[in-house]
Protein backbone atom coordinates (compact mmCIF):
# COMPACT_ATOMS: atom_id res chain seq x y z
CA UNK A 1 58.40 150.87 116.68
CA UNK A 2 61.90 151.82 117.17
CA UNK A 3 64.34 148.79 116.72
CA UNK A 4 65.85 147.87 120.01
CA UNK A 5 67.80 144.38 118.70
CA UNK A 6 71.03 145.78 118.93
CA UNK A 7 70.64 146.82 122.94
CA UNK A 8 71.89 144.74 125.94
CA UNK A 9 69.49 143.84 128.32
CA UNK A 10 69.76 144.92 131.48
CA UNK A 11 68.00 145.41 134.71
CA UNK A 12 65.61 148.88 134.15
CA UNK A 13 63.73 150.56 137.11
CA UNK A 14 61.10 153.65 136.59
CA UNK A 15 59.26 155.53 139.14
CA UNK A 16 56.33 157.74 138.55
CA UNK A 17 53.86 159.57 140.08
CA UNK A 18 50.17 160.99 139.97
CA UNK A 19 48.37 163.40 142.42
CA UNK A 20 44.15 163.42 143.22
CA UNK A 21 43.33 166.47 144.97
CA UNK A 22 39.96 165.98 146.64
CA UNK A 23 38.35 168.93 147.81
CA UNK A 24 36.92 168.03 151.43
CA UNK A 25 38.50 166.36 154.65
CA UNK A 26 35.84 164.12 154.69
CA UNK A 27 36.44 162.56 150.96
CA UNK A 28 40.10 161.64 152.74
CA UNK A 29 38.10 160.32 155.66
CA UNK A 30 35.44 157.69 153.47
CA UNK A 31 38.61 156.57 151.47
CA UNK A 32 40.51 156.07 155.14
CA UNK A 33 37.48 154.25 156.73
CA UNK A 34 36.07 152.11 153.50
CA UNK A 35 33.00 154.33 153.17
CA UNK A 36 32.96 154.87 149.82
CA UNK A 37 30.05 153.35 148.02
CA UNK A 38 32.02 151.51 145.00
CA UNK A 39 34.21 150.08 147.42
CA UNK A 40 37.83 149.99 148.68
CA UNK A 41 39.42 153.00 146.54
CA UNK A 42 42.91 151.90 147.35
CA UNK A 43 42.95 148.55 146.55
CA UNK A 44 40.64 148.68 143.56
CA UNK A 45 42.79 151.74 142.57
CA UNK A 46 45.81 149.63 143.02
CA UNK A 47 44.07 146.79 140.94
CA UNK A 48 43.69 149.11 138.18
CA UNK A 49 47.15 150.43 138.17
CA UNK A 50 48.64 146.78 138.01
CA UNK A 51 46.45 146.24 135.16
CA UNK A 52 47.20 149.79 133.29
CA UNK A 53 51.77 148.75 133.73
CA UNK A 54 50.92 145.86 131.97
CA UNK A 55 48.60 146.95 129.06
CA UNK A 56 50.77 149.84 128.06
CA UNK A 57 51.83 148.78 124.81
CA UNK A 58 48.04 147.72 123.93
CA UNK A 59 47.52 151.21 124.23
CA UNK A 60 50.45 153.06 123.21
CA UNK A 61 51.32 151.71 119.44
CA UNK A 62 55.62 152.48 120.17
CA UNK A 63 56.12 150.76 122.80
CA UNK A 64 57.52 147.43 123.18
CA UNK A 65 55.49 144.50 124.59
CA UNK A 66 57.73 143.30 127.75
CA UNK A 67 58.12 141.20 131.02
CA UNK A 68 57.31 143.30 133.85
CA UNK A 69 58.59 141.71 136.69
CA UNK A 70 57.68 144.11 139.44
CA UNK A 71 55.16 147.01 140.37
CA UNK A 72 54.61 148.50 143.41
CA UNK A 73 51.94 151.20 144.10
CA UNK A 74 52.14 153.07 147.31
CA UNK A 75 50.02 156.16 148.27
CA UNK A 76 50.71 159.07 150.58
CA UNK A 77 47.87 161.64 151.99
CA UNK A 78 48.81 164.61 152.55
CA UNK A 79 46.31 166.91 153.59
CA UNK A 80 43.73 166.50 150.78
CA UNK A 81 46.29 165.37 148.19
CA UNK A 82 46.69 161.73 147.76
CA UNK A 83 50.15 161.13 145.72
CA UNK A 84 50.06 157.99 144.01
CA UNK A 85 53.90 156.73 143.36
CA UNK A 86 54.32 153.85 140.49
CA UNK A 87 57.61 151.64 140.66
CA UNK A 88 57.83 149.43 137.94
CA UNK A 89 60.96 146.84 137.20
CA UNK A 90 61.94 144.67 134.47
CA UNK A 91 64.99 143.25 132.87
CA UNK A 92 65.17 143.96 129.44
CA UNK A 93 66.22 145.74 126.20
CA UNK A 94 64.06 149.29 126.90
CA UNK A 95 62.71 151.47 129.59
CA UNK A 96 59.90 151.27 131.69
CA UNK A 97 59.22 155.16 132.04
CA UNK A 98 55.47 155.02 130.22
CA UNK A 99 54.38 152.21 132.19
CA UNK A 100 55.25 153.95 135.24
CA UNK A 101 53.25 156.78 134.66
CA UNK A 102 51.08 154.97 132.67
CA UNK A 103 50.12 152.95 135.52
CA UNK A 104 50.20 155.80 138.04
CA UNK A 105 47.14 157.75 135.52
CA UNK A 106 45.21 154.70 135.58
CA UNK A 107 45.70 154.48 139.45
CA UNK A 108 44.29 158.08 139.52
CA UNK A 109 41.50 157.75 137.14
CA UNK A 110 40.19 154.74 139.15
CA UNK A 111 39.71 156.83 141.92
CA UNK A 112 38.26 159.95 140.32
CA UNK A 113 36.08 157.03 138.84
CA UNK A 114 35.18 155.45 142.84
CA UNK A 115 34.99 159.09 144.12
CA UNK A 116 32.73 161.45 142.04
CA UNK A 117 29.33 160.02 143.23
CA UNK A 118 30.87 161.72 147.13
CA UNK A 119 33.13 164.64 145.71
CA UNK A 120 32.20 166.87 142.79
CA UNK A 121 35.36 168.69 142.65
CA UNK A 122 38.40 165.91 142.26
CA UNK A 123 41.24 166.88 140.11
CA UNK A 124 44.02 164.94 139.21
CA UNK A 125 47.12 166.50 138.93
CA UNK A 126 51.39 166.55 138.25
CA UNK A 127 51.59 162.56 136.52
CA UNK A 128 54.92 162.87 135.95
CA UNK A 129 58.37 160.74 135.78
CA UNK A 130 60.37 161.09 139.13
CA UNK A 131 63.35 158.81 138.33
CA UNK A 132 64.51 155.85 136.06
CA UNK A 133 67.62 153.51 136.14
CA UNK A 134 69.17 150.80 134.06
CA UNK A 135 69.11 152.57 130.92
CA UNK A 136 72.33 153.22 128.35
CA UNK A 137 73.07 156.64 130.03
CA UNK A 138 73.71 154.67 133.32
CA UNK A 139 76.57 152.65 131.97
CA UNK A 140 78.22 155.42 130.35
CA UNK A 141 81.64 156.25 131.26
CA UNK A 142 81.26 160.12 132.60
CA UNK A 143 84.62 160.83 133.74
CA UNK A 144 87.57 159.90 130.81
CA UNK A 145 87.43 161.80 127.78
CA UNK A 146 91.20 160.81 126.93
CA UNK A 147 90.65 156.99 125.85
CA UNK A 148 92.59 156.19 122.33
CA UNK A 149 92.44 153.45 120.33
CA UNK A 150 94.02 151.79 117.09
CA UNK A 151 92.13 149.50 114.91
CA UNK A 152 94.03 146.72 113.14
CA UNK A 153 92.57 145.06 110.22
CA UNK A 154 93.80 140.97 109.63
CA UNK A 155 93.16 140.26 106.12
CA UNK A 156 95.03 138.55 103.68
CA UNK A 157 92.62 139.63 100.79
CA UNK A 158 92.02 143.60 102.03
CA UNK A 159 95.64 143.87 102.87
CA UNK A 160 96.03 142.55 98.88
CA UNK A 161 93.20 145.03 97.57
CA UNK A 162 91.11 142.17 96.86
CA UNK A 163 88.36 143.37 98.76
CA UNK A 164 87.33 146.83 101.17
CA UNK A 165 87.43 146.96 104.97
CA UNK A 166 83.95 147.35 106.61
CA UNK A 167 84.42 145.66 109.52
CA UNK A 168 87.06 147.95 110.45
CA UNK A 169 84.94 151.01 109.59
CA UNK A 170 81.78 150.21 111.83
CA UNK A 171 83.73 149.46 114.45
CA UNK A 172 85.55 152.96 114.11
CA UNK A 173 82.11 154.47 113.81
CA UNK A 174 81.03 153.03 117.14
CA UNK A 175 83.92 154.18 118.69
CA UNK A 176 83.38 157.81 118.03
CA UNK A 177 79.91 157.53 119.20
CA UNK A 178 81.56 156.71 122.19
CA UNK A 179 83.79 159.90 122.05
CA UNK A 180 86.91 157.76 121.92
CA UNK A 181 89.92 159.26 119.80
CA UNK A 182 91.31 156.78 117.02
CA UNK A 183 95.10 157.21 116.92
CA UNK A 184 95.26 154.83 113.89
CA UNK A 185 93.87 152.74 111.55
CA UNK A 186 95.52 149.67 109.21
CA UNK A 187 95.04 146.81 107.46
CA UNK A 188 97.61 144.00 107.91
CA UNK A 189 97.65 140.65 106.59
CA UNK A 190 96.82 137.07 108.49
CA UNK A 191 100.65 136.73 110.20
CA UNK A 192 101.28 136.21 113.35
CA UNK A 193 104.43 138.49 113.56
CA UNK A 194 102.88 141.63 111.97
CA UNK A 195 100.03 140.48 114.39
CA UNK A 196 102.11 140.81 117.39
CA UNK A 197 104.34 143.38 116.17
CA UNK A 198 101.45 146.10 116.21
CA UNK A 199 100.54 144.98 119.37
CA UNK A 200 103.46 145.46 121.07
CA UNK A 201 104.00 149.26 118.95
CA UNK A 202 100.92 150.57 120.06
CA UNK A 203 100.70 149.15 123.46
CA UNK A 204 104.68 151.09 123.86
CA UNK A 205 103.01 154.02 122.52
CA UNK A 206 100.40 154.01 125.67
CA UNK A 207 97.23 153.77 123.23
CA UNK A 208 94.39 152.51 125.39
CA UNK A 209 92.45 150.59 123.27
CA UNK A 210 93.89 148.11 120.95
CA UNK A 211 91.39 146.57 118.68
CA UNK A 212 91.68 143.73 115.93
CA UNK A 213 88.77 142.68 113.45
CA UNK A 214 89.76 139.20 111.44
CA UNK A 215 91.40 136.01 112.13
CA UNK A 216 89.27 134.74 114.82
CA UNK A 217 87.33 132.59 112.80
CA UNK A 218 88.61 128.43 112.60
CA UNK A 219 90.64 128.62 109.21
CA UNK A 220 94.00 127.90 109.08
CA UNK A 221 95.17 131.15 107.82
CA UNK A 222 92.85 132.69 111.44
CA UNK A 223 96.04 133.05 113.76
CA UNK A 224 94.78 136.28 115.79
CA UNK A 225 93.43 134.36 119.10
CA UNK A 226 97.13 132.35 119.02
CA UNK A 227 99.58 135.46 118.29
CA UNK A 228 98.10 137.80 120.89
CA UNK A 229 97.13 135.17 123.81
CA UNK A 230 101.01 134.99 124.59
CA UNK A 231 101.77 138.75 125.12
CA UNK A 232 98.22 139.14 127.32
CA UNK A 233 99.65 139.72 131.15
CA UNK A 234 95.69 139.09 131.58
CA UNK A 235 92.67 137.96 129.55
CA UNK A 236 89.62 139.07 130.50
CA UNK A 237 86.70 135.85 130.04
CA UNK A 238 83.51 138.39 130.57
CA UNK A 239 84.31 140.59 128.03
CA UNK A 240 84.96 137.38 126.00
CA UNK A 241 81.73 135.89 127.30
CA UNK A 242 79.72 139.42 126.52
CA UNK A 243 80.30 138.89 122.84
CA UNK A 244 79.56 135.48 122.01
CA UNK A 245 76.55 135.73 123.97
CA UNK A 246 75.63 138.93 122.47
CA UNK A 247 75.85 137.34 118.95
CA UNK A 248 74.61 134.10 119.72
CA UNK A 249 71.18 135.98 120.62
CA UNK A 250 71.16 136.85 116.68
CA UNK A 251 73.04 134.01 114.82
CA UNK A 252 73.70 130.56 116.17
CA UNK A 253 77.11 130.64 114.19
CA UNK A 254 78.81 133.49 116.64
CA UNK A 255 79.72 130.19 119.33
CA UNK A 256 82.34 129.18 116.27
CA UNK A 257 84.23 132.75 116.86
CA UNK A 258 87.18 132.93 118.98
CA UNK A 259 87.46 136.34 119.96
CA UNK A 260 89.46 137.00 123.00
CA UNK A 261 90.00 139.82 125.41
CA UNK A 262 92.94 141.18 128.03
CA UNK A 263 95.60 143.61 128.97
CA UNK A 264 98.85 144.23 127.86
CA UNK A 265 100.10 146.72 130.47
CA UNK A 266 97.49 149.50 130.67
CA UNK A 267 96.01 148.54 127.18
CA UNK A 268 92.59 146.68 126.45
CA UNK A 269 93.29 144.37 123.48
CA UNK A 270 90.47 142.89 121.97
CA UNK A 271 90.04 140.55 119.12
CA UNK A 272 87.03 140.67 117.08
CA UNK A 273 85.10 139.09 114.13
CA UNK A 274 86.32 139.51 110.69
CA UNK A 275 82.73 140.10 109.36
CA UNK A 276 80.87 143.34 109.42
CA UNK A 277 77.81 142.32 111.42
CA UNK A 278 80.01 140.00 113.73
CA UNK A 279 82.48 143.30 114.60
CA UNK A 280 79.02 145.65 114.49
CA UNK A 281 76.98 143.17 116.98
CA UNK A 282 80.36 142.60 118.96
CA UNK A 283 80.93 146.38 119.62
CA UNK A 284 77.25 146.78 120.53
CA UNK A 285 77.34 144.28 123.23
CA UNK A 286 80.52 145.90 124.50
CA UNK A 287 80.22 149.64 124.07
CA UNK A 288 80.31 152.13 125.57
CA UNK A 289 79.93 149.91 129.58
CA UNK A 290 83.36 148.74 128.76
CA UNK A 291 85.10 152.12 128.84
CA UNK A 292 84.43 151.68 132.85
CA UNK A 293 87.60 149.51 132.79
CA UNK A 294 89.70 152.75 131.97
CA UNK A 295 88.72 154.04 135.53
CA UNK A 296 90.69 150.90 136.69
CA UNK A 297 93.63 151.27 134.41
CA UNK A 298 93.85 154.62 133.99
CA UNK A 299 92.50 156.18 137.09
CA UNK A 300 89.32 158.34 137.30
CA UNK A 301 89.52 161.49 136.10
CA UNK A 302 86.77 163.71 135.73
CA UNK A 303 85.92 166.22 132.95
């Protein structure tokens, strides 16, 4: 299975379809009038499709057991075609796309199943994916391709060469994923002056993204939180709230990190763990949905 720990969740939506072409008018008219001899065809078909959403990954070894919170099955006639259409909801880490169609095929089979002791000639035809929602695409900024950022290390002992930045490094890597330009990158040690110092250069220099890794932990030499808090015009609790969460899912430990969040003019500072999996997992339950607040800053502006 492909590992999905490291998505959000999120409300996901997939809607898919299946055709049965019968080959008389009066097939159309037994299914319309309950004449068929096994019985209701859409509402046994229906039963079937319910069942077939919810035993996809019984079936289908790569993909994820989930909650499925909603399916709807709905059927149009048109002429002898009977389109089957599959919604299927759920809030969680991965699509629902195959148990869409899944369920829509099973829907279809049911009633090539009820119908072939009347109709000789059924086909089922075009199961297909017609639209799907929720996933990572959908929060993806589309229109700013401009968005900078700097990336200050706080570290008394990598700013010493006692030890090498990783933190900093994933949570470059991340960023370019995200197509965002990095205008710098340094390591500074644990003071509050150099702390706010580099704020206030890069946030002068109209970088968008300001982003520290270190000193939000609860030692005495962690100062981060307390030097940037007072040059914030605005601190931002969800994006705050996002990460702790986010980690909390993964290590009990991430509710002792005090990473904070806000603007400083038009720039997004954030303040993130020191650690590498705290600032991996904290730019995984940001990125890249928080690049929509640069069509609020910044204005949108499309490619």
């Amino acid at each position: 299975m492909v590992d999905i720990t490291q998505k959000i969740t999120t409300l996901r939506t997939a809607r898919a379809q299946a055709i049965v072409k019968v080959s008389s008018q009066d097939t159309v008219e037994a299914i319309k009038n309950n004449k068929v001899p096994k019985g209701n065809v859409f509402a046994m078909s229906k039963a079937a499709g319910l069942l077939g959403v919810k035993k996809t990954p019984e079936l289908l070894p790569d993909c994820h057991p989930m909650p499925i919170e909603f399916t709807e099955i709905k059927y149009e006639i048109n002429d002898l075609e009977i389109k089957i259409l599959c919604t299927v909801k759920t809030i969680y880490k991965t699509g629902v796309e195959v148990e869409a169609m899944h369920g829509a095929s099973v829907v279809a089979l049911n009633m090539y199943d009820m119908l072939k002791p009347i109709d000789k000639e059924i086909e089922i035809l075009q199961i297909k994916l017609l639209d799907k929602k929720g996933g990572k695409s959908d929060f993806k900024d589309r229109f700013r391709k401009d968005i900078t950022a700097a990336v200050i290390v706080c570290s008394d002992t990598i700013s010493g060469g006692q030890k090498e930045d990783r933190a900093g490094k994933a949570i470059i890597k991340k960023l370019k994923e995200c197509d965002v330009i990095i205008s710098d990158y340094i390591v500074i040690p644990d003071e509050t002056d150099d702390i706010q110092k580099k704020a206030h250069y890069y946030q002068k220099q109209a970088v968008d993204l300001i982003i520290y890794t270190g000193g939000t932990g609860l030692s005495k030499r962690d100062v981060t939180p307390e030097a940037l808090m007072p040059l914030l015009n605005r601190r931002i609790p969800g994006i705050e709230e996002a990460i702790r969460a986010y980690g909390q899912n993964r290590t009990p430990y991430s509710m002792l990190s005090r990473s904070i969040a806000g603007t400083i003019g038009n720039s997004l500072v954030i303040a993130l763990p020191g650690s590498t999996n705290g600032a991996k997992e904290s730019m995984d339950a940001l990125f890249p949905a928080i690049l929509h607040i640069f069509r609020i800053l910044k204005g949108a502006q499309h490619d």
